[in-house]
Every structure is written in structure tokens, then in C-alpha cells.
Protein backbone atom coordinates (compact mmCIF):
# COMPACT_ATOMS: atom_id res chain seq x y z
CA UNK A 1 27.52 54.03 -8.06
CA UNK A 2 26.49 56.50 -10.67
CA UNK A 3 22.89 57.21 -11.17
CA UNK A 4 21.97 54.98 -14.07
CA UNK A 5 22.71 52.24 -12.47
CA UNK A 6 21.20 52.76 -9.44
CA UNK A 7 17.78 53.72 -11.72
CA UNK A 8 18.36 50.35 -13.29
CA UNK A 9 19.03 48.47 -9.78
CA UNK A 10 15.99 49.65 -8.17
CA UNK A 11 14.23 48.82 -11.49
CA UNK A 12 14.81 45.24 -11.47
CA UNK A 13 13.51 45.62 -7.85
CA UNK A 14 10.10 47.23 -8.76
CA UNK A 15 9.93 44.35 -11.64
CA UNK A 16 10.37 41.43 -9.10
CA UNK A 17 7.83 43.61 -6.62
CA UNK A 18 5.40 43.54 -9.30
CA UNK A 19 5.73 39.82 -9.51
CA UNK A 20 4.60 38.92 -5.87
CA UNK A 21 1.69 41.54 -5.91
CA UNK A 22 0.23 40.89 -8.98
CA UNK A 23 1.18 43.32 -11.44
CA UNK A 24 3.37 40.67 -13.69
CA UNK A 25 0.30 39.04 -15.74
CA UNK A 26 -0.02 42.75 -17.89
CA UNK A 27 4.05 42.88 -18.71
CA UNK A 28 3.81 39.11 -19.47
CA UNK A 29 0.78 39.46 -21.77
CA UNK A 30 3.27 42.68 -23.45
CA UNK A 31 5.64 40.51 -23.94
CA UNK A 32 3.77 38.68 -25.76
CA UNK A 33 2.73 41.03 -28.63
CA UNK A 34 4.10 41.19 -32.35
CA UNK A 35 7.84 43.35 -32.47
CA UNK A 36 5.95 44.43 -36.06
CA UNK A 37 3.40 46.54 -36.44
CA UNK A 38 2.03 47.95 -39.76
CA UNK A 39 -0.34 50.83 -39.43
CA UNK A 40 -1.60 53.92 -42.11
CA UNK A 41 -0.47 57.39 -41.13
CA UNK A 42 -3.19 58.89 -38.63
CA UNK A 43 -4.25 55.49 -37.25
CA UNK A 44 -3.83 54.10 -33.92
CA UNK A 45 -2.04 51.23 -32.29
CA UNK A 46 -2.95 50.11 -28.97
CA UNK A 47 -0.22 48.36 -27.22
CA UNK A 48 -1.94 46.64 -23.82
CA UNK A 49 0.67 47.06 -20.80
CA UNK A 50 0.90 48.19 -17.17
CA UNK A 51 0.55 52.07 -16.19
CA UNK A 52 4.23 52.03 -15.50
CA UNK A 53 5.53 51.18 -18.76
CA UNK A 54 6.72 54.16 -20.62
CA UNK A 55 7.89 54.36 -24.75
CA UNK A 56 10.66 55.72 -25.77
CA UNK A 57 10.90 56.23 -29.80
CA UNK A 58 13.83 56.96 -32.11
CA UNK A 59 12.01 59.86 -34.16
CA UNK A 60 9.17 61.82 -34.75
CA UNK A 61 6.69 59.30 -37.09
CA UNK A 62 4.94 58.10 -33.74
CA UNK A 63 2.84 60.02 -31.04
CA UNK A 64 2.96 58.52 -27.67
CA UNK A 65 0.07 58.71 -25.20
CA UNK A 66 -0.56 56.28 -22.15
CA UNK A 67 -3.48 55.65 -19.69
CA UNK A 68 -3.54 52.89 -17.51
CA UNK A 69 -3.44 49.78 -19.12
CA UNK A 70 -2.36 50.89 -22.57
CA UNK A 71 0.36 52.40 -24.42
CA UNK A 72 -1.10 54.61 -27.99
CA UNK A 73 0.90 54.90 -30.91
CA UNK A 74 -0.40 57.47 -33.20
CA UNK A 75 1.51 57.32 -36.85
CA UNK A 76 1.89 60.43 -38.13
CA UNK A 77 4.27 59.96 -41.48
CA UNK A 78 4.62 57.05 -43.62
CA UNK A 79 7.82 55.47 -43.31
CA UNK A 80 10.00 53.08 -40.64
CA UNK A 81 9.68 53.68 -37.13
CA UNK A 82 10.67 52.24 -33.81
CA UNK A 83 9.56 52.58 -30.42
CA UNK A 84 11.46 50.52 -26.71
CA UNK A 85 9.37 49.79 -24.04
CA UNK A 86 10.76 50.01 -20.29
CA UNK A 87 9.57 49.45 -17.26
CA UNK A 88 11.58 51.44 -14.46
CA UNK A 89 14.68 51.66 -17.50
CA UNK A 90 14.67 48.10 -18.15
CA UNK A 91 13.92 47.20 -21.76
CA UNK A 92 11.16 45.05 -21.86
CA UNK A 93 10.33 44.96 -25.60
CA UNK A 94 11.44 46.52 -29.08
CA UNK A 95 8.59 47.15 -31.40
CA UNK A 96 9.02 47.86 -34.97
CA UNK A 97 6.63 49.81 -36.58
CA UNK A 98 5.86 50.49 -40.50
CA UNK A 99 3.93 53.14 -40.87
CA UNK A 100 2.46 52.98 -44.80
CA UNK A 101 1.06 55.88 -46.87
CA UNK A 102 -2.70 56.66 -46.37
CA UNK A 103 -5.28 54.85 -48.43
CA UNK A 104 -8.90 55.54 -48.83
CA UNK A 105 -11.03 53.54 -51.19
CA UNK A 106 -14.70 54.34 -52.36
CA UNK A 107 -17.48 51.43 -50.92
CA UNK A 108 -19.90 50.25 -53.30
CA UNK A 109 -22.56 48.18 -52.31
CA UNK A 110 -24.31 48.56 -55.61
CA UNK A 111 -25.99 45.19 -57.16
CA UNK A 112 -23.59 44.70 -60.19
CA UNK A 113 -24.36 42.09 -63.07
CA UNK A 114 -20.58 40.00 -64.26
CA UNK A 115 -20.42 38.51 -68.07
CA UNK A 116 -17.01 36.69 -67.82
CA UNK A 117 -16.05 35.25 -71.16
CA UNK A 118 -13.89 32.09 -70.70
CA UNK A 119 -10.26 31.55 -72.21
CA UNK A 120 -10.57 28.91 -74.98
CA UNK A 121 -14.29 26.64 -74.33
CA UNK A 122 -15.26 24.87 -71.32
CA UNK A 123 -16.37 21.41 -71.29
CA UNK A 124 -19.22 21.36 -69.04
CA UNK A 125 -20.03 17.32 -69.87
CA UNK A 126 -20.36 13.97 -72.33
CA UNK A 127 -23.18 13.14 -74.67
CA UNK A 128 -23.31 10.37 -76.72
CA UNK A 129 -23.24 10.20 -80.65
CA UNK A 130 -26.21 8.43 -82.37
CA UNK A 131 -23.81 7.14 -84.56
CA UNK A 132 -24.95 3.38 -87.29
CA UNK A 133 -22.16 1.70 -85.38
CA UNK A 134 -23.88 2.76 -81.74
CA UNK A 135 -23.30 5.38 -79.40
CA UNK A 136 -20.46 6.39 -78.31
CA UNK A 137 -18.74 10.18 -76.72
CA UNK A 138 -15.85 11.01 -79.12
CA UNK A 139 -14.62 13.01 -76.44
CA UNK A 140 -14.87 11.07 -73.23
CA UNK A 141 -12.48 8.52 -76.03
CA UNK A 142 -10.12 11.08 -76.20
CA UNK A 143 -9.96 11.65 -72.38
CA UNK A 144 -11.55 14.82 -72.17
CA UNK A 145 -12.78 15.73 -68.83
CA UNK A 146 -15.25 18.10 -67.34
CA UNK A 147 -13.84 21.04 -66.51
CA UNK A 148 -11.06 20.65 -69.56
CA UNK A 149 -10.86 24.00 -71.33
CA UNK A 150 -9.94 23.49 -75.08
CA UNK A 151 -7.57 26.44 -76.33
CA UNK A 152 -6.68 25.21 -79.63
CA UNK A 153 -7.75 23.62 -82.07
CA UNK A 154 -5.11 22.32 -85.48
CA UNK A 155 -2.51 25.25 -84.23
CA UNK A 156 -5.43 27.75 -84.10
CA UNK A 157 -6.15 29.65 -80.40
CA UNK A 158 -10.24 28.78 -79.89
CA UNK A 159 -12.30 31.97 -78.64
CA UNK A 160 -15.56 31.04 -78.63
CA UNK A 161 -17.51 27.89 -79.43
CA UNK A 162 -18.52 29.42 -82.84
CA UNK A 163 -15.39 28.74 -84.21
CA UNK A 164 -15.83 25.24 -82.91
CA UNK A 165 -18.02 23.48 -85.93
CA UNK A 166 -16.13 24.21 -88.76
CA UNK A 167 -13.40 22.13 -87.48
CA UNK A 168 -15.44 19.89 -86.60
CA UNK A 169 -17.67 19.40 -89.59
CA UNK A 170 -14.34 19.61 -91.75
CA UNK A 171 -12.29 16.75 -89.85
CA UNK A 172 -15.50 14.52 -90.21
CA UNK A 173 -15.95 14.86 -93.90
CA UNK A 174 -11.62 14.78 -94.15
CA UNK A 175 -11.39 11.70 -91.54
CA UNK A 176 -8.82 13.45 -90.18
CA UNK A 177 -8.34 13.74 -86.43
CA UNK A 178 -8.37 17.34 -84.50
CA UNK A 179 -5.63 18.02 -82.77
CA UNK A 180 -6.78 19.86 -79.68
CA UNK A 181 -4.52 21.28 -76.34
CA UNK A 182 -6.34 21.33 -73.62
CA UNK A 183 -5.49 23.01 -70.15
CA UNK A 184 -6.25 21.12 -67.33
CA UNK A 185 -5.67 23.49 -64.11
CA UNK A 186 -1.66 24.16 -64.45
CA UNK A 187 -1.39 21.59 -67.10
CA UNK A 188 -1.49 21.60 -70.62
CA UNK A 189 -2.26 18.27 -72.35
CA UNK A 190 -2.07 17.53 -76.33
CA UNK A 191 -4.78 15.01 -77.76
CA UNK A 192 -6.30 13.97 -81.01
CA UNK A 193 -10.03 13.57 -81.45
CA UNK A 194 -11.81 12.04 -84.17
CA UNK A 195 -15.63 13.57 -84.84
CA UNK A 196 -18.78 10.74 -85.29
CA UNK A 197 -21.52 11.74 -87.32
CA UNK A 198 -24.88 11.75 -85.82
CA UNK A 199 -27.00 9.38 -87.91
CA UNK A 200 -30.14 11.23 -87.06
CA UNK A 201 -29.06 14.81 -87.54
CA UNK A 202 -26.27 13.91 -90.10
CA UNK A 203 -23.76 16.35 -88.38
CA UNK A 204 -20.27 15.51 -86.91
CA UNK A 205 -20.24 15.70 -83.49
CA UNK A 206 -17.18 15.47 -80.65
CA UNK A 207 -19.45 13.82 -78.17
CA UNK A 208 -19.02 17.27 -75.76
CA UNK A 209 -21.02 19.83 -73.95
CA UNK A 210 -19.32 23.13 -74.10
CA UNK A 211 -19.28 26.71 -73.30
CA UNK A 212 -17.76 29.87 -73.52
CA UNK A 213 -19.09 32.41 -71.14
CA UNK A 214 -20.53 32.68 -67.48
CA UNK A 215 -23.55 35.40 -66.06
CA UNK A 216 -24.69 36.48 -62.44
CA UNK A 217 -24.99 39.11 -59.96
CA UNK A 218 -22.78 40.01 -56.96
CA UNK A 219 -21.77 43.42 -55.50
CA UNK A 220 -19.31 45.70 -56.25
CA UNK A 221 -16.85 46.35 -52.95
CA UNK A 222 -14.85 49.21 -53.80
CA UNK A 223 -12.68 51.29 -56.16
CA UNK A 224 -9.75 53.43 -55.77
CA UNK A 225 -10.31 56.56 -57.11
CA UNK A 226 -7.32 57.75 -59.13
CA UNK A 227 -6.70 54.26 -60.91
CA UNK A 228 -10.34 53.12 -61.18
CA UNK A 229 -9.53 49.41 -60.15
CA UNK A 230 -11.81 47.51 -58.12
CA UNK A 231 -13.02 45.02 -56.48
CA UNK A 232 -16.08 42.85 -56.25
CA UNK A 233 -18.18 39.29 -54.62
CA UNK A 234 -15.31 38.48 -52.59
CA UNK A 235 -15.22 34.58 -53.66
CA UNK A 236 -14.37 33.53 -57.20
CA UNK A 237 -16.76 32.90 -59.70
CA UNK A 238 -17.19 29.28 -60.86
CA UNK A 239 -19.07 27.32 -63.61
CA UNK A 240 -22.35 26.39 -62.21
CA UNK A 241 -22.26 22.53 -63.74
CA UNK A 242 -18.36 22.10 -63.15
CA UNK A 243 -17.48 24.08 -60.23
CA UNK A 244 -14.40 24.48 -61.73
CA UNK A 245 -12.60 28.47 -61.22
CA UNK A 246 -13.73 30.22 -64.44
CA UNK A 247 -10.22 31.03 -66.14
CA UNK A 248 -10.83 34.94 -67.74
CA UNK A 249 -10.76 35.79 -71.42
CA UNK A 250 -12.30 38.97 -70.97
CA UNK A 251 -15.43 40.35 -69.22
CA UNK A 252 -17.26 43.20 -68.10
CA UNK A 253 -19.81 44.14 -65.33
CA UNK A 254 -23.07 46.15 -65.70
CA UNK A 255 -25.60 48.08 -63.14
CA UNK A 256 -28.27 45.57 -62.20
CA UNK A 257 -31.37 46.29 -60.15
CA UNK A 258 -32.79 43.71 -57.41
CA UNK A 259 -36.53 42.37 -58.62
CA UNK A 260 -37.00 40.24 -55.65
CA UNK A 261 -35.54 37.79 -52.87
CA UNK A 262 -36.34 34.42 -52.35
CA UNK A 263 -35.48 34.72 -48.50
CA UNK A 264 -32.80 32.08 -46.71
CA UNK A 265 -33.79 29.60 -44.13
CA UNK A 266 -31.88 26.89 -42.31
CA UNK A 267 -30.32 24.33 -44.77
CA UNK A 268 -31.44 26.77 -48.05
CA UNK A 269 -29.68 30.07 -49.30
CA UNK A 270 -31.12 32.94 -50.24
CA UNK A 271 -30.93 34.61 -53.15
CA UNK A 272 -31.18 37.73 -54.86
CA UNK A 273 -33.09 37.87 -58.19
CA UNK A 274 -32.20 40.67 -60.60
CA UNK A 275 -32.24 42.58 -63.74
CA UNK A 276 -28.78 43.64 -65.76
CA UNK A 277 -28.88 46.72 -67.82
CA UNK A 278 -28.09 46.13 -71.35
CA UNK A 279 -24.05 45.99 -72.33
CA UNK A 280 -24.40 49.50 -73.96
CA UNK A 281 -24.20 50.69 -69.77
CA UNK A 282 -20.78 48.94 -69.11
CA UNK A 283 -19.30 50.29 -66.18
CA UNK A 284 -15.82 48.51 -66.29
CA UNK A 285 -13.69 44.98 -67.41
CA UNK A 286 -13.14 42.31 -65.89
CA UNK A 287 -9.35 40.94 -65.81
CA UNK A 288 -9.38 38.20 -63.15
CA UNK A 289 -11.05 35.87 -61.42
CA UNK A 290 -9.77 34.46 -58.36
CA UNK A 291 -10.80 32.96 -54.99
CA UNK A 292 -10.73 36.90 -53.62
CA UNK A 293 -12.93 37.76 -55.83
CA UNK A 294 -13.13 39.14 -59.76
CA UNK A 295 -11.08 42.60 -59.93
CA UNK A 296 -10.65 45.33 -63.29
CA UNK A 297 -10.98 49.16 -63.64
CA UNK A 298 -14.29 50.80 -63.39
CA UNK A 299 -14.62 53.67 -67.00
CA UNK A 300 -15.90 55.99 -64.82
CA UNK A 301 -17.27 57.01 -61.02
CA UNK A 302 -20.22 55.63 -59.78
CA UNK A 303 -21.70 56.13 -56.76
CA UNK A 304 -24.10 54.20 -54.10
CA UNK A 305 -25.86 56.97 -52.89
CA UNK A 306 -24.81 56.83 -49.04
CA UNK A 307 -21.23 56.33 -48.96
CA UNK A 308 -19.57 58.01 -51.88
CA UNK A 309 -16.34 59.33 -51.04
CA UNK A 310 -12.97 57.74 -50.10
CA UNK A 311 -12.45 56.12 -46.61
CA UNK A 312 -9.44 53.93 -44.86
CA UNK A 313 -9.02 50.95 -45.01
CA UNK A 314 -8.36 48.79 -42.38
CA UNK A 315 -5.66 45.99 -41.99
CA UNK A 316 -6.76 42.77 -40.90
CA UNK A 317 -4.66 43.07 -37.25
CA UNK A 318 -7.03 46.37 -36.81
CA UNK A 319 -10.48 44.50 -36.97
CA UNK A 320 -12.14 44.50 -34.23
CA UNK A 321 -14.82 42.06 -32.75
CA UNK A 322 -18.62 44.10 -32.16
CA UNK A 323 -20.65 45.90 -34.70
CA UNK A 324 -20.28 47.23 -38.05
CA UNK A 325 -22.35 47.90 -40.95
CA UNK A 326 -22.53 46.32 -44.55
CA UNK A 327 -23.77 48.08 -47.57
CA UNK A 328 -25.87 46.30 -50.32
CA UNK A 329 -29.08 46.34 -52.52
CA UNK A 330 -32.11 44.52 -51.39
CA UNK A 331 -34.58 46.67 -53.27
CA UNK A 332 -34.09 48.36 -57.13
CA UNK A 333 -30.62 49.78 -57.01
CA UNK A 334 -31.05 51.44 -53.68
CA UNK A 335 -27.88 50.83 -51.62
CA UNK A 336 -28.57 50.94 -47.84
CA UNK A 337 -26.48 50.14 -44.33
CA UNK A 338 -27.41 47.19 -42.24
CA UNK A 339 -25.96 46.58 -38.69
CA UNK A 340 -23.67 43.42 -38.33
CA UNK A 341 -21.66 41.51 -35.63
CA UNK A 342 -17.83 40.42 -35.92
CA UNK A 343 -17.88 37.71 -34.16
CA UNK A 344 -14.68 36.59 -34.99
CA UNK A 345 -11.41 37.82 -37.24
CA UNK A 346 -7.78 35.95 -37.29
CA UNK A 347 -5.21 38.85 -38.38
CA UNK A 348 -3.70 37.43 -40.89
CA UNK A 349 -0.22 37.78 -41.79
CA UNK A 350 -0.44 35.67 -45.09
CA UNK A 351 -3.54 36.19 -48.25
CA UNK A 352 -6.71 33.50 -47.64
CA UNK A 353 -10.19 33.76 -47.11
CA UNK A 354 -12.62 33.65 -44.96
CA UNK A 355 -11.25 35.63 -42.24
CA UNK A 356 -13.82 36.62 -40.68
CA UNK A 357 -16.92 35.68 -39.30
CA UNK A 358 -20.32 37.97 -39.40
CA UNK A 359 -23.98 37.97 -38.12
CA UNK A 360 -26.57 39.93 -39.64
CA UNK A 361 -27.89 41.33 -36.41
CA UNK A 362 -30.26 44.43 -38.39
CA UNK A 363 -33.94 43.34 -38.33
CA UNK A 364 -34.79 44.74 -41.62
CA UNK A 365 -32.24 42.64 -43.49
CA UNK A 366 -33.32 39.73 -41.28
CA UNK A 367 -37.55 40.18 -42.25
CA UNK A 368 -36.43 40.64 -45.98
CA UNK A 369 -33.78 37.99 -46.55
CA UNK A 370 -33.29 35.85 -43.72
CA UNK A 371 -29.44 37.04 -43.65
CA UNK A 372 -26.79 36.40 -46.11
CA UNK A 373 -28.09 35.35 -49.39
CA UNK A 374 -26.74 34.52 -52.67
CA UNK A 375 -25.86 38.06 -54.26
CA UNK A 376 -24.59 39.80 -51.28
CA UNK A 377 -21.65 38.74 -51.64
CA UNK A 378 -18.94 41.77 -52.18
CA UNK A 379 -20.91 43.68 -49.72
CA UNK A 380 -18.78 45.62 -47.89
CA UNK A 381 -17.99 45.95 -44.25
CA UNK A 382 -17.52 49.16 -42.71
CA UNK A 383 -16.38 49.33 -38.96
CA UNK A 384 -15.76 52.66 -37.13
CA UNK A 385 -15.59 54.52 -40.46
CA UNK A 386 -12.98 52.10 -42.30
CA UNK A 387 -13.49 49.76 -44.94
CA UNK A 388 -12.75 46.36 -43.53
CA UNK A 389 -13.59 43.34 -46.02
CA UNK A 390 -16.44 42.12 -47.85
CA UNK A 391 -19.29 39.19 -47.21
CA UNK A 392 -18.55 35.87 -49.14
CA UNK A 393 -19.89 32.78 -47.99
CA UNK A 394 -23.17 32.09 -45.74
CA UNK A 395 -23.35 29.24 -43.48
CA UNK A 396 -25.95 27.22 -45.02
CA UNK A 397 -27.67 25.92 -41.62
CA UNK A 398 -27.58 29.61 -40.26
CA UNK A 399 -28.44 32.00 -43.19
CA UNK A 400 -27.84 34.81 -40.68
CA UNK A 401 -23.99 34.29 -40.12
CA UNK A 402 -21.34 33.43 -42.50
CA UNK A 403 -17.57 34.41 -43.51
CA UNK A 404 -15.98 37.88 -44.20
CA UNK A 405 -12.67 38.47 -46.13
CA UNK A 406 -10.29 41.14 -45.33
CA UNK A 407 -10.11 43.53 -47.31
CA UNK A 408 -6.24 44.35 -47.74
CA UNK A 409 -5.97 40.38 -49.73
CA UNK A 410 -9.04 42.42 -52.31
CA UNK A 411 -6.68 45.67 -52.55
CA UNK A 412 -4.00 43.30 -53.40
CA UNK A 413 -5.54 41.68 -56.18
CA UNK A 414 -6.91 44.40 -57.36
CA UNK A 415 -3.66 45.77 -58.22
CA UNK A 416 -3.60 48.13 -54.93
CA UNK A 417 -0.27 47.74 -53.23
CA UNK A 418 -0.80 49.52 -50.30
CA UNK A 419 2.79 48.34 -48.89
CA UNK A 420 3.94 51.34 -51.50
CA UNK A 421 4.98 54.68 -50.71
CA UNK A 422 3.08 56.10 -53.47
CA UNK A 423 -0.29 54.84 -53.65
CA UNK A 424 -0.78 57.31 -57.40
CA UNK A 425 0.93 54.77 -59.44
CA UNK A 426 -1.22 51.98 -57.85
CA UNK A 427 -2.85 51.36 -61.27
């Protein structure tokens, strides 16, 4: 019997040995783990298992290390790597691992104000027209709804609700009907509506309550240096009578400063009160708006203060329940670090929110706000010096805990692919 065989023979004996005294549980639990693993060059993969398993690897991307209940997998170049697991020369398990170029991102954590200007105008309710025949919503006739955006108007695109009345005056003197198409979510719906004329303000009127643009605060999350694109609040932004997903037109975001905090408590958010700067101090665009948040490129470098040069970022598989810190503004435009708890993260293998959840756990966030309040979100999280995710949602009967997203769903959106082997074209 040569010697490979007997090195496998008396394997399968240590391997059934390890079953009777205990040691089967940790290779069982091994077994268990993903055969992928995605990691950035220089970061570390711990791989629980028994002090007897050893790694063998097909090339040099991975350093190996053990102790004894772990196997460490230290990528050193980007690129496709893959490392068998044995146990006494039996293969247990085959692990894959991608290894993808480094990324580091800038934090924010400043206090940002967002103008979003809407595509077409939004139809935020029905009135009724005063009309000598009684009163009646020309638009509600026509099967408009809330949350309708018009985008045309007789063949012409509609950009702002300026260029509403003259239509409207003109098809009221002409008694012709407006042809409007609407978009309704993913569908687009053709309708006619006839103006009425108001008998007590003789004007034509559609019998709608419209608008064209959206304003708040948030916080900005990050930006990749070289392209300038960012991200920022985490959540999308929706019309406050609606609740309908502003669809962008166009927008920007300015510095604001925090004037005050009306401070959270059980059953009632938060909320941050604050002061834009004037648009001449636009600090980038905003090109989408979407449930991870509103994402564009920043016109120059700005910094927070405390945190302003490029760190990793973290994968959602590499979050780790136990502290971290966020950054965010609770005072002027001063950006400061405030202790948190994971309490919980799923790694997610496909984009959605709320992936994690967080405690504020610093008291001097706690004796100013309460916790989380409205404003915060974007804030980023920062865990054993990588950039993690951002706050987005509080839990409205605990103002000190609420959800996280991970952060690699905002580098997607914000035009970041950091599944690319050259992160310089990412813009």
C-alpha cells in the first residue's frame, strides 16, 4: 500500500475518531459555510474550523494562517482564487474566493440640504371649481390621481408648473380639451381634460393641486474621490402629501447647518431643524432618487472635519455585530463620532434595505436627540476603520434603535461598481 493511501486510510479513521469524542460539531458547522467568498485585497476572511484542518490553495492571491478554531485567508491581489480544505488529506470543502480591487471612499457626515426638481408636475390633490353650474374637480373627471405626474401637455414635455396656465387659460377660452399623458408608476396613460372657470376668480381651473419640486435635509454618506459620485440619506425621498417616490428632473444639494433638535421620544421622531446655504454654494447634482438613497457627483472635495480621507469599505458578509461609530451634525456644521451597537446584520447576497439594525448607545447623542431622528439619515457607519452603511429608518416606539443599510447596495447606485477590476473608470 503506497503512502497516500495509507495517509488517506488513517484519515478517514481520525475523522470517525473525531465523531465519538466530540470534535465533529466544528467540521459540521465548516461544512456549512458559503464555497464563495468575495473579499478586497488586504482584508481578512475567517473561516471557523477545527485546529486540524489545514488549506491548501492553487496560487499566491491568498495568505494562509491558522490558530485553533479558525482558518485566515488574507487576499493579497485582486483576482480569482481558490483554496481546499482537508482534514488528515480528506477534502472536506472547496472554497472559492474573489478577491476584488481595493476601494476606499471618503465619509461625510455633513448636514446637507436636497432641492429635487420633479420630472413633469406632481399632483399632490383635488379641489373643487366654483363654477355657475356647481362645483365640480375637472381633474378628479378626468381620472387623475394623487400621485399622477403630468409630462405633457398638447405634444409639449411640462417642466414646471409655470408652463401650466397658459394651457390652461387657452383651452378654457378655446373649449377645447387638453390632452395630457400622465405617468402613473411604470405606466403611461393618455387623457383629455376640459378646464372650468372659477366664477369667483374668473380663471380656468383643472380642479388640481400640483407641484414641481421637493426640499429637506439629510446627510451626505460618502464620495469616491476620483469620480466625485456620492451618496446620501440612505432611504428615498418622497412627496410629503403623496408619499409617492419623487421621480428626478434634476436637483442639487447644498451645505446646511443644524439650528436645533426637537428631541425623539417613544411613539414621536426626532428631528433636525436646519438652515441651507443659498444655491450660489452648490456642492453637487442630484441624478436619482431611489429607495437607497439620492446619488450624483459632488463639483468639488469637501470635507467633515474628522474623517477626511479615503477608507474601505466593507461588504455586507464582513459586518460584524458590537460597536461602531456614526458620523453626523447635531450642532452648526460640526461633524462628530457617536458610539453605536449592531445588533443585528443579514449578509445579503441580493440589493434591499434595511439590513441592519443599530442602537445609539453614546450618551451625548442620547441627552441631545433621544437617538435617531429625522435628518440623520445618511449618517454613516464606521466599524473597525471601514465604512459599513448608513442610518435610514428609526423605530418609532424606540427612537434609540432603528435600521442600517449596507453600504455596497449605496456604492452601487451611486455608479461605484466595486465588482470591477478598475475602480478609475467607476464614474
Amino acid at each position: 500500500m503506497d503512502l497516500d493511501k495509507i495517509r488517506k486510510l488513517l484519515g478517514i479513521i481520525l475523522l470517525v475518531s473525531f465523531v465519538y469524542i466530540g470534535f465533529f460539531s466544528p467540521v459540521s458547522k465548516l461544512l456549512k459555510q458559503p464555497t464563495t467568498m468575495t473579499v478586497f485585497e488586504g482584508a481578512n476572511e475567517v473561516i471557523p474550523t477545527t485546529a486540524n484542518v489545514q488549506a491548501i490553495k492553487n496560487n499566491d492571491n491568498i495568505h494562509i494562517a491558522y490558530d485553533e478554531k479558525n482558518v485566515s485567508l488574507t487576499a493579497l491581489n485582486s483576482g480569482d482564487s481558490e483554496v481546499l480544505l482537508e482534514l488528515a488529506g480528506i477534502p472536506l470543502k472547496k472554497v472559492k474566493v474573489n478577491v476584488l480591487k481595493d476601494l476606499r471612499v471618503i465619509p461625510g457626515g455633513q448636514s446637507i440640504g436636497v432641492k429635487i426638481n420633479t420630472k413633469g408636475v406632481l399632483v399632490v390633490g383635488h379641489h373643487q371649481v366654483d363654477t355657475t353650474s356647481g362645483k365640480i374637480s375637472p381633474g378628479e373627471k378626468a381620472g387623475i390621481k394623487v400621485g399622477d405626474l403630468i409630462t405633457e401637455i398638447n405634444g409639449k414635455p411640462i417642466l414646471s408648473m409655470g408652463e401650466v396656465t397658459p394651457f390652461v387659460q387657452q383651452a378654457g377660452s378655446s373649449g377645447k380639451p387638453l390632452k395630457l399623458v400622465i405617468k402613473r408608476n411604470e405606466e403611461t396613460i393618455k387623457t383629455e381634460l376640459s378646464p372650468e372657470k372659477d366664477k369667483n376668480e374668473d380663471k380656468y381651473k383643472l380642479g388640481l393641486y400640483i407641484r414641481d419640486s421637493a426640499a429637506g435635509i439629510g446627510t451626505l454618506t460618502f464620495y469616491e474621490p476620483n469620480s466625485k459620485n456620492y451618496g446620501a440619506l440612505g432611504h428615498v425621498i418622497s412627496d410629503m402629501d403623496t408619499k409617492m417616490p419623487i421621480v428626478v428632473k434634476d436637483g442639487y444639494i447644498v451645505p446646511s447647518t443644524v439650528t436645533s433638535i426637537n428631541k425623539g421620544s417613544n411613539g414621536v421622531p426626532g428631528e433636525k431643524l436646519a438652515r441651507f446655504l443659498p444655491e450660489r454654494s452648490i456642492v453637487g447634482n442630484i441624478r436619482a432618487n431611489n429607495q437607497f438613497g439620492i446619488f450624483g457627483q459632488l463639483n468639488k472635495n469637501i470635507k467633515n472635519g474628522i474623517a477626511d480621507k479615503p477608507i474601505p469599505v466593507a461588504l455586507s458578509h464582513e459586518v460584524k455585530k458590537g460597536p461602531a461609530k456614526i458620523l453626523t451634525v447635531v450642532d452648526d456644521d460640526k461633524v462628530e463620532a457617536f458610539d453605536i451597537e449592531i445588533v443585528n446584520s443579514i449578509p445579503q447576497k441580493f440589493p434591499a434595505t434595511k439590513g441592519m439594525v443599530i442602537k445609539i448607545t453614546d450618551p451625548r447623542l442620547l441627552e441631545r436627540t433621544g437617538g435617531i431622528v429625522q435628518g440623520m439619515s445618511g449618517s454613516p457607519i464606521i466599524q473597525n476603520g471601514k465604512l459599513i452603511g448608513a442610518v435610514t429608518h428609526v423605530f418609532v416606539n424606540d427612537p434609540t434603535s432603528g435600521y442600517g443599510v449596507h453600504i455596497e447596495w449605496m456604492l452601487r447606485e451611486a455608479n461605484i461598481d466595486i465588482y470591477k477590476k478598475d475602480l478609475n473608470n467607476a464614474s
